[in-house]
N, C-alpha and C. Protein backbone atom coordinates (compact mmCIF):
# COMPACT_ATOMS: atom_id res chain seq x y z
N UNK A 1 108.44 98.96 109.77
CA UNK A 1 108.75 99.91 110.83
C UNK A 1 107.62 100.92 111.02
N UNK A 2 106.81 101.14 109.96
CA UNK A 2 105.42 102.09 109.99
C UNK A 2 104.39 102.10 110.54
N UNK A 3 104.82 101.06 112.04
CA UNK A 3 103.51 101.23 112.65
C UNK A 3 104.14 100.31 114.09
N UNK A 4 103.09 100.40 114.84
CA UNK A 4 103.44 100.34 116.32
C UNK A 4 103.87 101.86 116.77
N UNK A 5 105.05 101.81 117.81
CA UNK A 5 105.70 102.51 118.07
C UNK A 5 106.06 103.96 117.13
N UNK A 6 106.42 103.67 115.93
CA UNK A 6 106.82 104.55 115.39
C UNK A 6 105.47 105.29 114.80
N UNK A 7 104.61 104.30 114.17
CA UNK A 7 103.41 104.86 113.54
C UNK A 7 102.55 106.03 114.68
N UNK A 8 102.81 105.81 116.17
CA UNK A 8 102.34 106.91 117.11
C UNK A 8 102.94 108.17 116.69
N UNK A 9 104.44 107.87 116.74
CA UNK A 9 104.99 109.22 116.61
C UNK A 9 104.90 109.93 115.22
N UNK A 10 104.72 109.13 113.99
CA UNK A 10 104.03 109.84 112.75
C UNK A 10 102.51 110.44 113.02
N UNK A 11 101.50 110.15 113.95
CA UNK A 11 100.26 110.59 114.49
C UNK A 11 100.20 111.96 115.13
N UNK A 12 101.47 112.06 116.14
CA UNK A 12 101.57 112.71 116.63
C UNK A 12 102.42 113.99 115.55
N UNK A 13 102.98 113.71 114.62
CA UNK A 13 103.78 114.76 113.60
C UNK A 13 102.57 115.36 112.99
N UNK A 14 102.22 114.38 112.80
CA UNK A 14 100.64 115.07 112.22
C UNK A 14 100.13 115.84 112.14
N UNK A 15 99.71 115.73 113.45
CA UNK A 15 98.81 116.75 114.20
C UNK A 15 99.86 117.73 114.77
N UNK A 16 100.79 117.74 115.19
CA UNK A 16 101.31 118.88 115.38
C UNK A 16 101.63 119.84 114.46
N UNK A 17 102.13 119.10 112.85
CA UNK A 17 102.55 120.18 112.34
C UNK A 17 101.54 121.08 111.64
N UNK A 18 100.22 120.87 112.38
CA UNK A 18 99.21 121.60 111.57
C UNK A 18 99.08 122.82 112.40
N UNK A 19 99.71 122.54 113.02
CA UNK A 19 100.24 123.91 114.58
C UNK A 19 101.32 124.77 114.50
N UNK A 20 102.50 123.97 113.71
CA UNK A 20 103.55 124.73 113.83
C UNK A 20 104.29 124.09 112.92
N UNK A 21 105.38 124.28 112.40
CA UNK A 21 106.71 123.90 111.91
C UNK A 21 107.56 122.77 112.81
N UNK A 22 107.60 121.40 112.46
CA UNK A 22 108.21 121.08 113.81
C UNK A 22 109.53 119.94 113.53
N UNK A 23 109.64 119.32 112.06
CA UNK A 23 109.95 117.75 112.04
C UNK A 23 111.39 117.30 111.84
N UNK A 24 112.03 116.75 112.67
CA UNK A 24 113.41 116.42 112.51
C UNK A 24 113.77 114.86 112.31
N UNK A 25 113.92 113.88 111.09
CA UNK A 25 113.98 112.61 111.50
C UNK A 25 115.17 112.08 110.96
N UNK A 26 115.41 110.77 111.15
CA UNK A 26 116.48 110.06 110.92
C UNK A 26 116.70 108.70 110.63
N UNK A 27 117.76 107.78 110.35
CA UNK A 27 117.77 106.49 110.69
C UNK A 27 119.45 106.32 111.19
N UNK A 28 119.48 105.16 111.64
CA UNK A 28 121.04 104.89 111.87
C UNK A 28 121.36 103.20 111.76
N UNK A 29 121.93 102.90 110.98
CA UNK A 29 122.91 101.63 110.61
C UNK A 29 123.88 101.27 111.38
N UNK A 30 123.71 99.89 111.61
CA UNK A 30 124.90 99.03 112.30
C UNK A 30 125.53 98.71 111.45
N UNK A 31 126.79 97.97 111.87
CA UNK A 31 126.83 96.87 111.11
C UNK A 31 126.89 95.22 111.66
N UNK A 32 125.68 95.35 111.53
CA UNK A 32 125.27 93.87 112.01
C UNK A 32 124.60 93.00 111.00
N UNK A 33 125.02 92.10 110.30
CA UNK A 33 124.64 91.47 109.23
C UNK A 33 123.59 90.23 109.36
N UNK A 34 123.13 90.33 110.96
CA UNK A 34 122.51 89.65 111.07
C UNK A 34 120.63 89.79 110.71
N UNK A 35 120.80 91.34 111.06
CA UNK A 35 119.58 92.22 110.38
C UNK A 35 119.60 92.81 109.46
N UNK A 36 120.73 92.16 108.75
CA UNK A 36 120.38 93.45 107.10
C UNK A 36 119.69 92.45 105.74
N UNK A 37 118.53 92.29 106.03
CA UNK A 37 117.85 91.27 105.00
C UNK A 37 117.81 91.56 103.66
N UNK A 38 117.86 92.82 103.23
CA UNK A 38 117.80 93.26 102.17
C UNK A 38 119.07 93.63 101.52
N UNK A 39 119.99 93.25 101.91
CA UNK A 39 121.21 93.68 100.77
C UNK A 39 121.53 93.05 99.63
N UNK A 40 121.13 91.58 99.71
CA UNK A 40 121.48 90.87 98.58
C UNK A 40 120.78 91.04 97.70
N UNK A 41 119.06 91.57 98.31
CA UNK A 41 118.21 91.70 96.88
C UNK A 41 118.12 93.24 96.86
N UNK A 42 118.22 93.79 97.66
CA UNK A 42 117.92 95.86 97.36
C UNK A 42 119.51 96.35 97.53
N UNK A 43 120.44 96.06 97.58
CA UNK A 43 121.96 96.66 98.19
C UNK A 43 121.50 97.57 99.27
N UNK A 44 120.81 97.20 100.11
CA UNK A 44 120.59 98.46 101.78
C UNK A 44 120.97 97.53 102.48
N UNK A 45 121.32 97.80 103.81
CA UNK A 45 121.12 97.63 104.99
C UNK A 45 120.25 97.93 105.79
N UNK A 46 119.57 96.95 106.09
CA UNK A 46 118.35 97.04 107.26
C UNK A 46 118.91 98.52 108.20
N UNK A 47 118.06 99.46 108.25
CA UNK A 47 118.05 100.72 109.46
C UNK A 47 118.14 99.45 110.82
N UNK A 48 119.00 100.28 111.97
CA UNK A 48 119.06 99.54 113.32
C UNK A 48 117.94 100.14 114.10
N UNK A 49 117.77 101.52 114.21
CA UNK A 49 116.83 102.43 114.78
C UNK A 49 116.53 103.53 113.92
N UNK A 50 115.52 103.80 114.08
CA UNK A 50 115.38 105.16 113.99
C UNK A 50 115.18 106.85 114.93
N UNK A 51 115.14 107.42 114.23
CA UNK A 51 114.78 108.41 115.69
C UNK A 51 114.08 109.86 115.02
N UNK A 52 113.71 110.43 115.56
CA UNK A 52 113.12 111.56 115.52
C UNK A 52 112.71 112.75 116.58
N UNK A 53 112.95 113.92 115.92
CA UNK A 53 112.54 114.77 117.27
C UNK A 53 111.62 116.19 116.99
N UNK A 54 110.77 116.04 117.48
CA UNK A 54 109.06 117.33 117.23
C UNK A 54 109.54 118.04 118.29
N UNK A 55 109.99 119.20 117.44
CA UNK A 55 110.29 120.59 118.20
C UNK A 55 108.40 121.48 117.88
N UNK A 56 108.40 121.87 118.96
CA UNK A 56 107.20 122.70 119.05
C UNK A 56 106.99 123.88 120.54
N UNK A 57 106.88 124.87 119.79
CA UNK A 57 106.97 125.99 120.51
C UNK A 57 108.12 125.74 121.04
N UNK A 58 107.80 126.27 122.84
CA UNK A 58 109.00 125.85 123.87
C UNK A 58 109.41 124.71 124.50
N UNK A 59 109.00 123.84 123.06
CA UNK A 59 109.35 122.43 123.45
C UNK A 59 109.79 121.36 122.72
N UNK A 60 110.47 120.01 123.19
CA UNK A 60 111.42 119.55 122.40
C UNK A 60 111.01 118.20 122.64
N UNK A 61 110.96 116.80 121.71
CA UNK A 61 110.53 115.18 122.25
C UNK A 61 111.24 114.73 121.25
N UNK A 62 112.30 113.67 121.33
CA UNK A 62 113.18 113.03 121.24
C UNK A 62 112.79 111.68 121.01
N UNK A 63 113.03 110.81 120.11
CA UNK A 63 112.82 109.70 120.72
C UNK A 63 114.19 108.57 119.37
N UNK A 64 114.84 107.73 120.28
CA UNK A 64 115.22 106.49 119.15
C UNK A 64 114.62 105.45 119.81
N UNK A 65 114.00 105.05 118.19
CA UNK A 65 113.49 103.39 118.27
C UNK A 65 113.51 102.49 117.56
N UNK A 66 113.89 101.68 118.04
CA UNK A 66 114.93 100.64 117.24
C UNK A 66 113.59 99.74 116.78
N UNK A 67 114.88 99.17 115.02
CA UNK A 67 113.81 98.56 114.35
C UNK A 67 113.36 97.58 114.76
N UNK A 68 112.41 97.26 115.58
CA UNK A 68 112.14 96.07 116.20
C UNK A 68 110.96 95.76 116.41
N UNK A 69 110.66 94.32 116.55
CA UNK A 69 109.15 94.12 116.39
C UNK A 69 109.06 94.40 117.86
N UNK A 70 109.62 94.80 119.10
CA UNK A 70 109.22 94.96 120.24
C UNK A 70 109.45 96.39 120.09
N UNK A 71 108.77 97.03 119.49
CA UNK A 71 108.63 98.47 119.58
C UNK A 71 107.40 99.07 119.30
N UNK A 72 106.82 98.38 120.36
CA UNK A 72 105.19 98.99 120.22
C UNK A 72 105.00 99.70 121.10
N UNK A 73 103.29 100.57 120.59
CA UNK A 73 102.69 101.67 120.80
C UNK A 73 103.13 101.87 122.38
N UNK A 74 102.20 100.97 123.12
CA UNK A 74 102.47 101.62 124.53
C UNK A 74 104.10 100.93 125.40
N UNK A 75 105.59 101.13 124.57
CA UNK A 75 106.42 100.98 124.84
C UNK A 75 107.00 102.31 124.27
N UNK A 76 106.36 103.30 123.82
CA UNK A 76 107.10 104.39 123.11
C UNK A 76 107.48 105.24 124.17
N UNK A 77 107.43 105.78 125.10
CA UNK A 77 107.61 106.46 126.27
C UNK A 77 109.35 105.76 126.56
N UNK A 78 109.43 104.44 126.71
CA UNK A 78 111.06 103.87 126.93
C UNK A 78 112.16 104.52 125.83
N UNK A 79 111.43 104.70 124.67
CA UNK A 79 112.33 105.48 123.64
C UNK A 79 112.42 106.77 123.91
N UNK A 80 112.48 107.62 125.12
CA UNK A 80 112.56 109.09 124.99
C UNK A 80 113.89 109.07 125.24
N UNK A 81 114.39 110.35 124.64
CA UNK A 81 116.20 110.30 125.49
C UNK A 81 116.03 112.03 125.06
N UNK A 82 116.92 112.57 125.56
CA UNK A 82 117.52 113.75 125.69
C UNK A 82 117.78 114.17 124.18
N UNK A 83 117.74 115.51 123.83
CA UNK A 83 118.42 115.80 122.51
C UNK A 83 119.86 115.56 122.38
N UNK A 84 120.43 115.83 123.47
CA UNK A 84 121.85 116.19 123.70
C UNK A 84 122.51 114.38 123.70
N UNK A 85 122.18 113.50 124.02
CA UNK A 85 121.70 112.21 123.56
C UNK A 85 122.18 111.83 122.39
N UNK A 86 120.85 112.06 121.88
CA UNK A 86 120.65 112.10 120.44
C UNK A 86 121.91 112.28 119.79
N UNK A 87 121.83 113.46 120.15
CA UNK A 87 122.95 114.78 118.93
C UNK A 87 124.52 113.74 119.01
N UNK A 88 124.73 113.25 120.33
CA UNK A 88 126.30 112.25 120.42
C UNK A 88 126.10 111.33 119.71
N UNK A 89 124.68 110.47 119.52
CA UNK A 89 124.68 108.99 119.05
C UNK A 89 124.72 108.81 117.52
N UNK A 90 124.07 110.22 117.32
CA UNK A 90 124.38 110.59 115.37
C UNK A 90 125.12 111.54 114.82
N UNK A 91 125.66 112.30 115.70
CA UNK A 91 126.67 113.59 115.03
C UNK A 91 125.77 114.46 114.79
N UNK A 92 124.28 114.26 114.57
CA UNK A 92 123.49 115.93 113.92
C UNK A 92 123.49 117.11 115.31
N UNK A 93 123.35 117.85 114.55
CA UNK A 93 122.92 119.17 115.50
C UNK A 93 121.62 118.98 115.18
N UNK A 94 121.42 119.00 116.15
CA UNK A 94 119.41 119.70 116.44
C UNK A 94 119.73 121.12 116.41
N UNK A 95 118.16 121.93 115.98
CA UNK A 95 118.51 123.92 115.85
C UNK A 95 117.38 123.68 117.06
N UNK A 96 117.74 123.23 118.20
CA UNK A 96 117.09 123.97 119.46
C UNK A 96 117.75 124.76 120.48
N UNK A 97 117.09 125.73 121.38
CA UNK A 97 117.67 126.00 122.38
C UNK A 97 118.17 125.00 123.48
N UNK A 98 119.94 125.78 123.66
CA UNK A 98 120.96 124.58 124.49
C UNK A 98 119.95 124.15 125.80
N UNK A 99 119.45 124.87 126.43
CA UNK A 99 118.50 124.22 127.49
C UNK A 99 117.66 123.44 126.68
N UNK A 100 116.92 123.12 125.92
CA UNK A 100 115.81 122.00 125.54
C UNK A 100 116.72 120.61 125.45
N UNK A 101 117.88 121.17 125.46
CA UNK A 101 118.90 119.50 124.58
C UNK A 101 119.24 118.88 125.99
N UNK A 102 118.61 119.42 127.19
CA UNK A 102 119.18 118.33 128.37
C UNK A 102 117.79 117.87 129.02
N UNK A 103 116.61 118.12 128.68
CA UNK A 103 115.32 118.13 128.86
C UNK A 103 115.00 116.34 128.27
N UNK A 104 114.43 115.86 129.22
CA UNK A 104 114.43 114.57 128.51
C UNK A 104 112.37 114.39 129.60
N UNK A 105 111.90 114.45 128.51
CA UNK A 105 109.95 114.39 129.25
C UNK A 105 109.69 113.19 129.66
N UNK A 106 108.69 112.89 130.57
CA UNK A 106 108.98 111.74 131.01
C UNK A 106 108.09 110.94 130.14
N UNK A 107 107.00 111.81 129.88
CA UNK A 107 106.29 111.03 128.18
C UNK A 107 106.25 111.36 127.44
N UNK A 108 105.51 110.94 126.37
CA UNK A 108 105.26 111.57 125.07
C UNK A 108 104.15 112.48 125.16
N UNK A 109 103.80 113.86 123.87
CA UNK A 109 103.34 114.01 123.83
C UNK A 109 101.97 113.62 123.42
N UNK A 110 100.34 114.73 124.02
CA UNK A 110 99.12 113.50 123.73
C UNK A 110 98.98 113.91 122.53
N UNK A 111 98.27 113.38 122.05
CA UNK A 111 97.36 113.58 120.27
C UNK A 111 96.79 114.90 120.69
N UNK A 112 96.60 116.09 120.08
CA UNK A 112 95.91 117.01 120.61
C UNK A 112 94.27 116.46 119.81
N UNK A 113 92.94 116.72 121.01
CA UNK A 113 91.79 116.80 120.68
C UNK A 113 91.74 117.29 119.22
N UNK A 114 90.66 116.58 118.61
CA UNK A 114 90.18 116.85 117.13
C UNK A 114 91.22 116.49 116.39
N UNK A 115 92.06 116.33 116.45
CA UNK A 115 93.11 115.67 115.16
C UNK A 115 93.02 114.91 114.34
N UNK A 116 92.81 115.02 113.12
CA UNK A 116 92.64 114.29 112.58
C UNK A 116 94.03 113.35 111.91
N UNK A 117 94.58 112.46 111.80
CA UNK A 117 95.96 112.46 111.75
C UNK A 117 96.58 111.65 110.47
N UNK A 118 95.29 111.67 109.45
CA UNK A 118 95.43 111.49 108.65
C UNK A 118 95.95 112.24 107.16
């Protein structure tokens, strides 16, 4: 799951949090036994998606993305959704302001210049 799609949005945590305080993440389970490869030898269940959301300053980016090998880099923009979204599909509260939780961007944020994101 550490790369494609998701590995952007760890790039982008990166570099932001060298700016600010920002990181909220997650996973969420089905139960679909058709993707849980690892139970018989680790007792887990394969994650269905994951999600995460980089609060920064007066601003909020959302995203679930499911564990999937079609979840690459320049498909990450289809994973944006709303906080308020979010917050129904997993029960968490996000600590943002109630206006940011209906805010859904139409992209992601860029890498800021010089980042190193390692």
């Amino acid at each position: 799951m550490n790369r494609d799609a998701w590995l952007l949005t760890e790039e982008m945590t990166e570099c932001y949090c060298d700016i600010n305080e920002l990181l909220i993440i997650g996973v969420l389970w089905d139960n679909n036994p058709k993707d849980d490869f690892f139970t018989e030898a680790h007792g887990i269940k394969t994650p269905d998606l994951f999600w995460k959301v980089i609060i920064h300053n007066d601003g909020a980016l959302a995203w679930m993305i499911p564990n999937s090998a079609d979840a690459k880099k320049n498909r990450l923009d289809d994973y944006i959704v709303t906080i308020q979204a979010l917050e129904l599909v997993t029960g968490e509260s996000i600590p943002v302001n109630e206006y940011l939780k209906h805010e859904k961007p139409e992209y992601s944020w860029m890498i800021p210049r010089g980042c190193n994101e390692n």
